[in-house]
PDB file of N, CA and C in Angstrom:
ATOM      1  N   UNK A   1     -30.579   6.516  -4.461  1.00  0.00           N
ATOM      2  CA  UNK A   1     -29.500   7.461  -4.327  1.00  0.00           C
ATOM      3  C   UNK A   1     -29.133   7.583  -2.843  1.00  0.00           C
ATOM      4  N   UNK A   2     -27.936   7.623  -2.117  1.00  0.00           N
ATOM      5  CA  UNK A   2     -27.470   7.620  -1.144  1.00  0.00           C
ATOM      6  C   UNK A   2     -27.445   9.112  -0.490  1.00  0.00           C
ATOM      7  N   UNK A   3     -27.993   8.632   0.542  1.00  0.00           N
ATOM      8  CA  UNK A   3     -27.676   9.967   1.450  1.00  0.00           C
ATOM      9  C   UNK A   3     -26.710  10.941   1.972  1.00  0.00           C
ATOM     10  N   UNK A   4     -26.718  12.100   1.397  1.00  0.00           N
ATOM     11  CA  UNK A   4     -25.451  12.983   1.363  1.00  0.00           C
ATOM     12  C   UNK A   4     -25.051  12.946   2.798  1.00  0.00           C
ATOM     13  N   UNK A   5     -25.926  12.967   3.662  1.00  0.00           N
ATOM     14  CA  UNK A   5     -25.772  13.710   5.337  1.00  0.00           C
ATOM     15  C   UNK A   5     -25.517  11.914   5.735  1.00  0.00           C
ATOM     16  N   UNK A   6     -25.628  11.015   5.355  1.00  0.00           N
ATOM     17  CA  UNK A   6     -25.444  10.068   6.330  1.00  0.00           C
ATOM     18  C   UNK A   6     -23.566  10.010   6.079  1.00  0.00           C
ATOM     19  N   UNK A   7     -23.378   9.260   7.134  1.00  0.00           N
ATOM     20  CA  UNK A   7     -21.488   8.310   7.334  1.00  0.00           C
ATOM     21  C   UNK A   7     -21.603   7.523   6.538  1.00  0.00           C
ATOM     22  N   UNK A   8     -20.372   7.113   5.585  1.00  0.00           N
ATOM     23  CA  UNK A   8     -20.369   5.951   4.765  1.00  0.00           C
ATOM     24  C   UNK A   8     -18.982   5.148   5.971  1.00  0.00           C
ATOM     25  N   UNK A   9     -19.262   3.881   5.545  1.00  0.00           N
ATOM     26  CA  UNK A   9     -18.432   2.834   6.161  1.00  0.00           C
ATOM     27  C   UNK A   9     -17.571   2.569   5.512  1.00  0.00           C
ATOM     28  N   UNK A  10     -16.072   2.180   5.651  1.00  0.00           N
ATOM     29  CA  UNK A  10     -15.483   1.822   4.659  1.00  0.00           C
ATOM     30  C   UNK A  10     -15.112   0.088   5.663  1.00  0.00           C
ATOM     31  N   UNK A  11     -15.782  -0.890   4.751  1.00  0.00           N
ATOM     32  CA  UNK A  11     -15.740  -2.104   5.673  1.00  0.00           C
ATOM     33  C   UNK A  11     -13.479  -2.761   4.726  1.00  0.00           C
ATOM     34  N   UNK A  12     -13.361  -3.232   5.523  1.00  0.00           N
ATOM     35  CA  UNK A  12     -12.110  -3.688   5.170  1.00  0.00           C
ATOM     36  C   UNK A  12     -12.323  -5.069   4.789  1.00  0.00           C
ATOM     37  N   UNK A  13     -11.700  -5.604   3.586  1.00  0.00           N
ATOM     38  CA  UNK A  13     -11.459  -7.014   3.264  1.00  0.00           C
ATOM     39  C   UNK A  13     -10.686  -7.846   3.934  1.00  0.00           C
ATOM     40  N   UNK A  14     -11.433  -9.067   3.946  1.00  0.00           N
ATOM     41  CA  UNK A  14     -10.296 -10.198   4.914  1.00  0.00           C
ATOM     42  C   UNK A  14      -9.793 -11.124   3.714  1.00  0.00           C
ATOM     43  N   UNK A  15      -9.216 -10.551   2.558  1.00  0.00           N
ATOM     44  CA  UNK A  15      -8.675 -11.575   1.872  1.00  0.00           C
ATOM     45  C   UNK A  15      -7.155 -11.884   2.255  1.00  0.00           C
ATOM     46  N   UNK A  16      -6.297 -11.397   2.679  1.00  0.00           N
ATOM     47  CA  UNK A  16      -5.466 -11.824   3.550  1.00  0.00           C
ATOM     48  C   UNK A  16      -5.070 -10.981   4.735  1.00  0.00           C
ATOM     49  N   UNK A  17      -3.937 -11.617   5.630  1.00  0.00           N
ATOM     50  CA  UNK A  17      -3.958 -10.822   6.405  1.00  0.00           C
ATOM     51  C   UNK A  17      -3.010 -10.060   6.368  1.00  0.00           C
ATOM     52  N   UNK A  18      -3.123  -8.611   7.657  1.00  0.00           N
ATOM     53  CA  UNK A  18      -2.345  -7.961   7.735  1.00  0.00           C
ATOM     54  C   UNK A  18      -0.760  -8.081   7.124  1.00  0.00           C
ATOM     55  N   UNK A  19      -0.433  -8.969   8.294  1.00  0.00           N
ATOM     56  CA  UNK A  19       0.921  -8.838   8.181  1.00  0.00           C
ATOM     57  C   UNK A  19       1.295  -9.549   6.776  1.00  0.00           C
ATOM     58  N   UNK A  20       0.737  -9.618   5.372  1.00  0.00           N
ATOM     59  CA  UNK A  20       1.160 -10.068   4.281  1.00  0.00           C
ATOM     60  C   UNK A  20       1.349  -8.426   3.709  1.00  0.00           C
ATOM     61  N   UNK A  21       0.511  -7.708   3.915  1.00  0.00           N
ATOM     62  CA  UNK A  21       0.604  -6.196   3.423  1.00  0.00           C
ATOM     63  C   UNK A  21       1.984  -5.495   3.846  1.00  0.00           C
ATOM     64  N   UNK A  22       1.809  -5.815   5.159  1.00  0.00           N
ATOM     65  CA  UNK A  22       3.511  -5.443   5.825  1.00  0.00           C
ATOM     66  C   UNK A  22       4.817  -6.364   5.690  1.00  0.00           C
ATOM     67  N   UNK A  23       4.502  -7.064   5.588  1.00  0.00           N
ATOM     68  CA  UNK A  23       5.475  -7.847   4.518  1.00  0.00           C
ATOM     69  C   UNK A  23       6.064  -7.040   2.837  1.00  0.00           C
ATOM     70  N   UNK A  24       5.169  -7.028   2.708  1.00  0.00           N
ATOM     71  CA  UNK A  24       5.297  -7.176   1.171  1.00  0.00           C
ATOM     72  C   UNK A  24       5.533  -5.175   0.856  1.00  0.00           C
ATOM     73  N   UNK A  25       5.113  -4.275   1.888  1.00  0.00           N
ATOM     74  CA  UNK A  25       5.397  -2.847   1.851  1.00  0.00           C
ATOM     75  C   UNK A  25       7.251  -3.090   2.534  1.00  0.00           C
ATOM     76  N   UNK A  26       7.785  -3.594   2.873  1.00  0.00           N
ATOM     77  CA  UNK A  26       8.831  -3.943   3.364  1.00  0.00           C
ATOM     78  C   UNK A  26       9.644  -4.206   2.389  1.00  0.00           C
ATOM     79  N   UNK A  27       9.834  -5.358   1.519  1.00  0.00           N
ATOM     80  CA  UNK A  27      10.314  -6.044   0.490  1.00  0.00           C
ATOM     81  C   UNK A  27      10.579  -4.581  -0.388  1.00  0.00           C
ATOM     82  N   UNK A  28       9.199  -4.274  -0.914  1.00  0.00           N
ATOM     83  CA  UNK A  28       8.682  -2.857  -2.283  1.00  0.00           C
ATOM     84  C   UNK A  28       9.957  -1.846  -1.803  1.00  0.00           C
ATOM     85  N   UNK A  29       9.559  -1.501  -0.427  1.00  0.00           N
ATOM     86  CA  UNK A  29      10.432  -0.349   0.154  1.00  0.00           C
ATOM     87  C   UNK A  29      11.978  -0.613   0.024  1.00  0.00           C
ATOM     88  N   UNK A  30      12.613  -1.727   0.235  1.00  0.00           N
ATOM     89  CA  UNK A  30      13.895  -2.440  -0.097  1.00  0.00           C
ATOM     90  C   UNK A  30      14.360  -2.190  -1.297  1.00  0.00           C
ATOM     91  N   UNK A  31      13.623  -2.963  -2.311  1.00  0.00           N
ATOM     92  CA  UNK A  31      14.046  -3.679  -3.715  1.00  0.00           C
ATOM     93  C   UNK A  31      13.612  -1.412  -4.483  1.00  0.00           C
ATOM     94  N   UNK A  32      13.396  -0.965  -3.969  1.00  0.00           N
ATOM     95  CA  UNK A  32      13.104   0.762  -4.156  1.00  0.00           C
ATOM     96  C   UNK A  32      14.272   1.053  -3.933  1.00  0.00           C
ATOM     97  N   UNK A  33      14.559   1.450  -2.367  1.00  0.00           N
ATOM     98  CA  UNK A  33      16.025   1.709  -2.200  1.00  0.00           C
ATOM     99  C   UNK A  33      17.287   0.993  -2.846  1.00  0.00           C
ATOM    100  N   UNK A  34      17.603   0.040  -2.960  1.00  0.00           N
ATOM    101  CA  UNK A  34      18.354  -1.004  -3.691  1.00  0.00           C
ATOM    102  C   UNK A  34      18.484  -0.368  -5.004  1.00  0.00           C
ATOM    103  N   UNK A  35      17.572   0.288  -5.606  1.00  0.00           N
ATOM    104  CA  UNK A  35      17.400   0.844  -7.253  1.00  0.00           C
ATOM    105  C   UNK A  35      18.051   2.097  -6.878  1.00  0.00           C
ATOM    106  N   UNK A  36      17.750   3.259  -6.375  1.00  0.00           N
ATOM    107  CA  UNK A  36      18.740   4.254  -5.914  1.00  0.00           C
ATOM    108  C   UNK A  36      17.248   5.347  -6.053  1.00  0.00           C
ATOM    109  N   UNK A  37      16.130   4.753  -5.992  1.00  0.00           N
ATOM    110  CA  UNK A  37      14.636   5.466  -6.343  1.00  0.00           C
ATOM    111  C   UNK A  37      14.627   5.997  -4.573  1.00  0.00           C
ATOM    112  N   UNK A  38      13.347   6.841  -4.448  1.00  0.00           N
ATOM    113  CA  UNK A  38      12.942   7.179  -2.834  1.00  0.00           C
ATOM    114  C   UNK A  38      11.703   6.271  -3.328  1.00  0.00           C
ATOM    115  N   UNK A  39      11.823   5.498  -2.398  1.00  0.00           N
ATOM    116  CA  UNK A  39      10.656   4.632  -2.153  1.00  0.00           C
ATOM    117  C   UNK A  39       9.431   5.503  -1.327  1.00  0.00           C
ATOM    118  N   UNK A  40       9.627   6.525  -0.839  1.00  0.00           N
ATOM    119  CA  UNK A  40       7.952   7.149  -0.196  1.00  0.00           C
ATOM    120  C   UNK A  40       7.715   7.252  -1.472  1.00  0.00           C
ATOM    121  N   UNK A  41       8.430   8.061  -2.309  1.00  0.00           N
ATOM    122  CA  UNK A  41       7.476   9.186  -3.549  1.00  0.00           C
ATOM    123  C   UNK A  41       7.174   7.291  -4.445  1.00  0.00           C
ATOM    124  N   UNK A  42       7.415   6.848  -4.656  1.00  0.00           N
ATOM    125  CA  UNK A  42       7.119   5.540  -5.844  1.00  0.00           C
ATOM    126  C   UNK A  42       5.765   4.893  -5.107  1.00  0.00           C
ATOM    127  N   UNK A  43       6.259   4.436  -3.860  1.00  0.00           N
ATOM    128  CA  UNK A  43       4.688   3.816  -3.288  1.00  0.00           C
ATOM    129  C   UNK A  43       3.571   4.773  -3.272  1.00  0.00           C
ATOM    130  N   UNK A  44       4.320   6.185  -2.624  1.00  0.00           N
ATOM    131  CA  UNK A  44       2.740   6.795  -2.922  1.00  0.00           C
ATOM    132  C   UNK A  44       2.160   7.054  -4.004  1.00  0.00           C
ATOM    133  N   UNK A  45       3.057   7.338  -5.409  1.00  0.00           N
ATOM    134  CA  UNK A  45       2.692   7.338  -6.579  1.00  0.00           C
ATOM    135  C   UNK A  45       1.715   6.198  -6.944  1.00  0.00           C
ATOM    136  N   UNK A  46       2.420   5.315  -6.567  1.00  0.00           N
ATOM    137  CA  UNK A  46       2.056   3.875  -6.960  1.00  0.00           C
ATOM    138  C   UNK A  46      -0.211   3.727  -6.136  1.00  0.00           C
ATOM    139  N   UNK A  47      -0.031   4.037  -5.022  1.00  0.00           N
ATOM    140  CA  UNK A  47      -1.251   3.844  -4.179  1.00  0.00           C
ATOM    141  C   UNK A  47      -2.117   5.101  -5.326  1.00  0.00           C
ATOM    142  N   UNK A  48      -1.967   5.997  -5.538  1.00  0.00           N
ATOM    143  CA  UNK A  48      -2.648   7.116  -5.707  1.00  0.00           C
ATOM    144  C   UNK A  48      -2.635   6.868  -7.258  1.00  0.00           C
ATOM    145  N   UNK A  49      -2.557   6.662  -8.156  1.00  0.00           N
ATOM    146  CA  UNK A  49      -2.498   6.304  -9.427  1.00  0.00           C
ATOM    147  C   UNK A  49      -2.906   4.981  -9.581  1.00  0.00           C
ATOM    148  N   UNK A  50      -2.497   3.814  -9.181  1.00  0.00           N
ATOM    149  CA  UNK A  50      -2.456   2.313  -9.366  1.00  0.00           C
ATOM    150  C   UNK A  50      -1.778   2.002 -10.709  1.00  0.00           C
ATOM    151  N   UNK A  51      -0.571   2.498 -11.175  1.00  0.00           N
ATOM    152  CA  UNK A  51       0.294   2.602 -12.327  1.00  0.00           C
ATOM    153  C   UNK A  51       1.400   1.712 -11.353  1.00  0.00           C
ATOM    154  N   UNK A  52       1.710   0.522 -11.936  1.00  0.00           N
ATOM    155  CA  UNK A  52       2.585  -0.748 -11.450  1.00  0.00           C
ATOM    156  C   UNK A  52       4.097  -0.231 -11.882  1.00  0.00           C
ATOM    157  N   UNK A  53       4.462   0.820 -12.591  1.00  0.00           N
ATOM    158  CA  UNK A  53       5.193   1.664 -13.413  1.00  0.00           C
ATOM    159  C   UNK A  53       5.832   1.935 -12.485  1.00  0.00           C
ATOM    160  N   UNK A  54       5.696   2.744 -11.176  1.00  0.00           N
ATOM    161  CA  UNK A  54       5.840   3.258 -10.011  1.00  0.00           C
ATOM    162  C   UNK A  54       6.994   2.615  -9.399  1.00  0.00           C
ATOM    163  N   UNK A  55       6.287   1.360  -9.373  1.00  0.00           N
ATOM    164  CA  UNK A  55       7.565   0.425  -8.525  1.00  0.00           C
ATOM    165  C   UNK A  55       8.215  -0.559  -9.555  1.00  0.00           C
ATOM    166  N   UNK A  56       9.525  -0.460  -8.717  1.00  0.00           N
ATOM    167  CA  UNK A  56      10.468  -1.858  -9.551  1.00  0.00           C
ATOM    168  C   UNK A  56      10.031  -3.337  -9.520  1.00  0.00           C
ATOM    169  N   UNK A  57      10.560  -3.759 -10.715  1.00  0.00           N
ATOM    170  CA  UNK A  57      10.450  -4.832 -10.887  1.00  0.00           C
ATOM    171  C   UNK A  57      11.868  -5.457  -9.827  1.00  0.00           C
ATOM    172  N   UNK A  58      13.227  -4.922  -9.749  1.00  0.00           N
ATOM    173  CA  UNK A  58      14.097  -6.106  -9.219  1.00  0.00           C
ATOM    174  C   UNK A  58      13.221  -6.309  -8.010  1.00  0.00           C
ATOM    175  N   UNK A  59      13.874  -7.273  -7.347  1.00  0.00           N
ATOM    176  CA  UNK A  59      13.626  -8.058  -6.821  1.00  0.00           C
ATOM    177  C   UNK A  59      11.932  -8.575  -6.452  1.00  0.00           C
ATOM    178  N   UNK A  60      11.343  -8.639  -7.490  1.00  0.00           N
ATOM    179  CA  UNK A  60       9.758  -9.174  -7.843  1.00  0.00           C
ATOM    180  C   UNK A  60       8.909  -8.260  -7.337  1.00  0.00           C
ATOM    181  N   UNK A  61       9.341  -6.965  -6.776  1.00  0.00           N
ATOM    182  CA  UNK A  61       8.410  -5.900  -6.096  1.00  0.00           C
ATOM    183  C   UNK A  61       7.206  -5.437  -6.795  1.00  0.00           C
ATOM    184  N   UNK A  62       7.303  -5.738  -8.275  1.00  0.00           N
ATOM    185  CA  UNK A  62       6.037  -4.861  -8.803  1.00  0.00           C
ATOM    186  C   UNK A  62       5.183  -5.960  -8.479  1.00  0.00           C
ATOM    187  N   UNK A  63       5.366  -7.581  -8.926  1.00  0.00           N
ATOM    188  CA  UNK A  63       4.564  -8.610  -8.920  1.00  0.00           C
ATOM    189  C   UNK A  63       4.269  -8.516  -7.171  1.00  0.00           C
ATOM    190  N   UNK A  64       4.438  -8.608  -6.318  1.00  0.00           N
ATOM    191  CA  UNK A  64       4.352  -8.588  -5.155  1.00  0.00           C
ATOM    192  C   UNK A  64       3.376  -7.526  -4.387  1.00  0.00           C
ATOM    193  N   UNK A  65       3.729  -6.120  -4.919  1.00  0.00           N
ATOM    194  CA  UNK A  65       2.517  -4.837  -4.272  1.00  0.00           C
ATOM    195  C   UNK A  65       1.575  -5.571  -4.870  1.00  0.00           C
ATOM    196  N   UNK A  66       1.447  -6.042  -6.438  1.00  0.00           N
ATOM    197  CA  UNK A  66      -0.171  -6.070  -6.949  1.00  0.00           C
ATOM    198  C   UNK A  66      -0.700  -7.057  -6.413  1.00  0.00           C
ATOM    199  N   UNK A  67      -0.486  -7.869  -5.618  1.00  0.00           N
ATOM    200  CA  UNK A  67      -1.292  -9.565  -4.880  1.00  0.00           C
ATOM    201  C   UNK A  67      -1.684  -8.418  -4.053  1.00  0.00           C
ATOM    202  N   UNK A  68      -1.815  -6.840  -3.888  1.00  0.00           N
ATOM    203  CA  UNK A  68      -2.831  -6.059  -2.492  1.00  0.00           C
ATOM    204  C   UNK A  68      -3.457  -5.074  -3.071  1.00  0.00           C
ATOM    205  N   UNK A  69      -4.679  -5.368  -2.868  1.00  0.00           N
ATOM    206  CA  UNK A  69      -5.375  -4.252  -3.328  1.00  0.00           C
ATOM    207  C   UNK A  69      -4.712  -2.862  -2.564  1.00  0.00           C
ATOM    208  N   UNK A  70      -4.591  -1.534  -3.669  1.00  0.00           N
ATOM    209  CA  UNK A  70      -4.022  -0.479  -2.876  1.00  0.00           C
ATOM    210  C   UNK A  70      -5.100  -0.010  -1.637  1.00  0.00           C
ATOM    211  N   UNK A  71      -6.092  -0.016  -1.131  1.00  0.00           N
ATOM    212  CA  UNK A  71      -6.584   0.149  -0.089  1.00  0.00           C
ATOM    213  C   UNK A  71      -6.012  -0.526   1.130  1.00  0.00           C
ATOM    214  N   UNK A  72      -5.621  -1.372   0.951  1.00  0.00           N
ATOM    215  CA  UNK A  72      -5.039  -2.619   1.938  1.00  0.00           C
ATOM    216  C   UNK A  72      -3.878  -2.093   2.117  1.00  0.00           C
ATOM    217  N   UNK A  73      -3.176  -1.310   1.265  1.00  0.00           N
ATOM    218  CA  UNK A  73      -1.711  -1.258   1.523  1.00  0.00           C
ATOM    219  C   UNK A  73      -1.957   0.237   2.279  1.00  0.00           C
ATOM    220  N   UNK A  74      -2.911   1.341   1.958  1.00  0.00           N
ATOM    221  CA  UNK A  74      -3.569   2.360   2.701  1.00  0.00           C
ATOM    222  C   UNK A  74      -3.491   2.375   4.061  1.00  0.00           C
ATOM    223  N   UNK A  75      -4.433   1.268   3.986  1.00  0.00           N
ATOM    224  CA  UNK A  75      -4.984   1.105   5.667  1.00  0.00           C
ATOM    225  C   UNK A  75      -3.571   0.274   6.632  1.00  0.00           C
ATOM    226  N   UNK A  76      -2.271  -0.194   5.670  1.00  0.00           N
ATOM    227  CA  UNK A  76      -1.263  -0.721   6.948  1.00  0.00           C
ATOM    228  C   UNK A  76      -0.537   0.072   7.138  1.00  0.00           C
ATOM    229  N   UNK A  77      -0.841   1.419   5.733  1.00  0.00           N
ATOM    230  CA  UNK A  77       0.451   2.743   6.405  1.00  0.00           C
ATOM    231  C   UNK A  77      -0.428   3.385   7.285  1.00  0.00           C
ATOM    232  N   UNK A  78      -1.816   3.623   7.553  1.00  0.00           N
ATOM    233  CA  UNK A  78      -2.230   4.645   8.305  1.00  0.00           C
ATOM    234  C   UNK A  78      -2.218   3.822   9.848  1.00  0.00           C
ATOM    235  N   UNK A  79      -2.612   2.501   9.766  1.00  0.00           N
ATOM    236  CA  UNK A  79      -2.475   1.778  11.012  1.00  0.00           C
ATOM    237  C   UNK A  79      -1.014   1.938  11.468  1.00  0.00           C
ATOM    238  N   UNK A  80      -0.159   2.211  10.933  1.00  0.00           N
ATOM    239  CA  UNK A  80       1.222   1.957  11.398  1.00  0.00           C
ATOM    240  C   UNK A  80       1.733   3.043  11.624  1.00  0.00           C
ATOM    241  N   UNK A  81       1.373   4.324  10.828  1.00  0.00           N
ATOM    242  CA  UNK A  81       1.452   5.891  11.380  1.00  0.00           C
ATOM    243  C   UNK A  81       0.977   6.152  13.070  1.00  0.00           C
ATOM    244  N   UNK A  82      -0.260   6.135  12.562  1.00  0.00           N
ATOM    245  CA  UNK A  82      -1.443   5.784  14.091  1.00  0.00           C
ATOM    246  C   UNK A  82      -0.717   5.263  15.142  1.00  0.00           C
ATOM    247  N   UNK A  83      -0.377   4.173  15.089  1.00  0.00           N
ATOM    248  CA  UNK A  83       0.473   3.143  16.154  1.00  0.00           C
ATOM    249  C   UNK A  83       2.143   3.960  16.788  1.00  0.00           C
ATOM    250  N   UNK A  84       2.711   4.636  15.974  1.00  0.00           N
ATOM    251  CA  UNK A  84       3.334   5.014  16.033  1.00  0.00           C
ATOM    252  C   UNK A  84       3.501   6.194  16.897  1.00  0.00           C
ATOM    253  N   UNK A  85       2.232   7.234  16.301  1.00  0.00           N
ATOM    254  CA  UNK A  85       1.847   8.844  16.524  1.00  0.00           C
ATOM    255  C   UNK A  85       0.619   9.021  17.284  1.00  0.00           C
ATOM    256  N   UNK A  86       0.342   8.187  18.241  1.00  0.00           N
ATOM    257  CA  UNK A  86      -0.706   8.304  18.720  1.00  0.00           C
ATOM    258  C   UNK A  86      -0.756   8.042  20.172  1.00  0.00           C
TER     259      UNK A  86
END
């Protein structure tokens, strides 16, 4: 059983890189607006649920978020907040 009082790590996957996540949050965010949807409320729906429902299919956006695990897509909005606000 793991220790309540210790830090857990959250190690990040190198199955691809970055800029495929930011790519592909780019495209989602597009082919969102393009539909007449708010793309914040659908992606975050989408991250916080993992319901593919969330986002559109035009322009291949649903097939496209799911090649990222939602952690991956997590860690390029908080890196890119950060970068931004910091």
């Amino acid at each position: 059983m793991p220790d309540i009082y210790e830090t857990q790590f959250f190690k990040r996957l190198e199955k691809e890189p970055v800029n495929e996540a930011q790519k592909i949050l780019i495209n989602v965010y597009k082919a969102l607006s393009e539909k007449g949807y708010n793309p914040i409320y659908q992606i975050v729906g989408y991250i916080l649920s993992g319901d593919p429902t969330y986002i559109t299919s035009h322009n291949n956006a649903r097939s496209l978020i799911r090649k990222i695990e939602r952690d991956e897509l997590l860690e390029e909005l908080v890196k890119d907040y950060v970068k931004h606000n910091c």
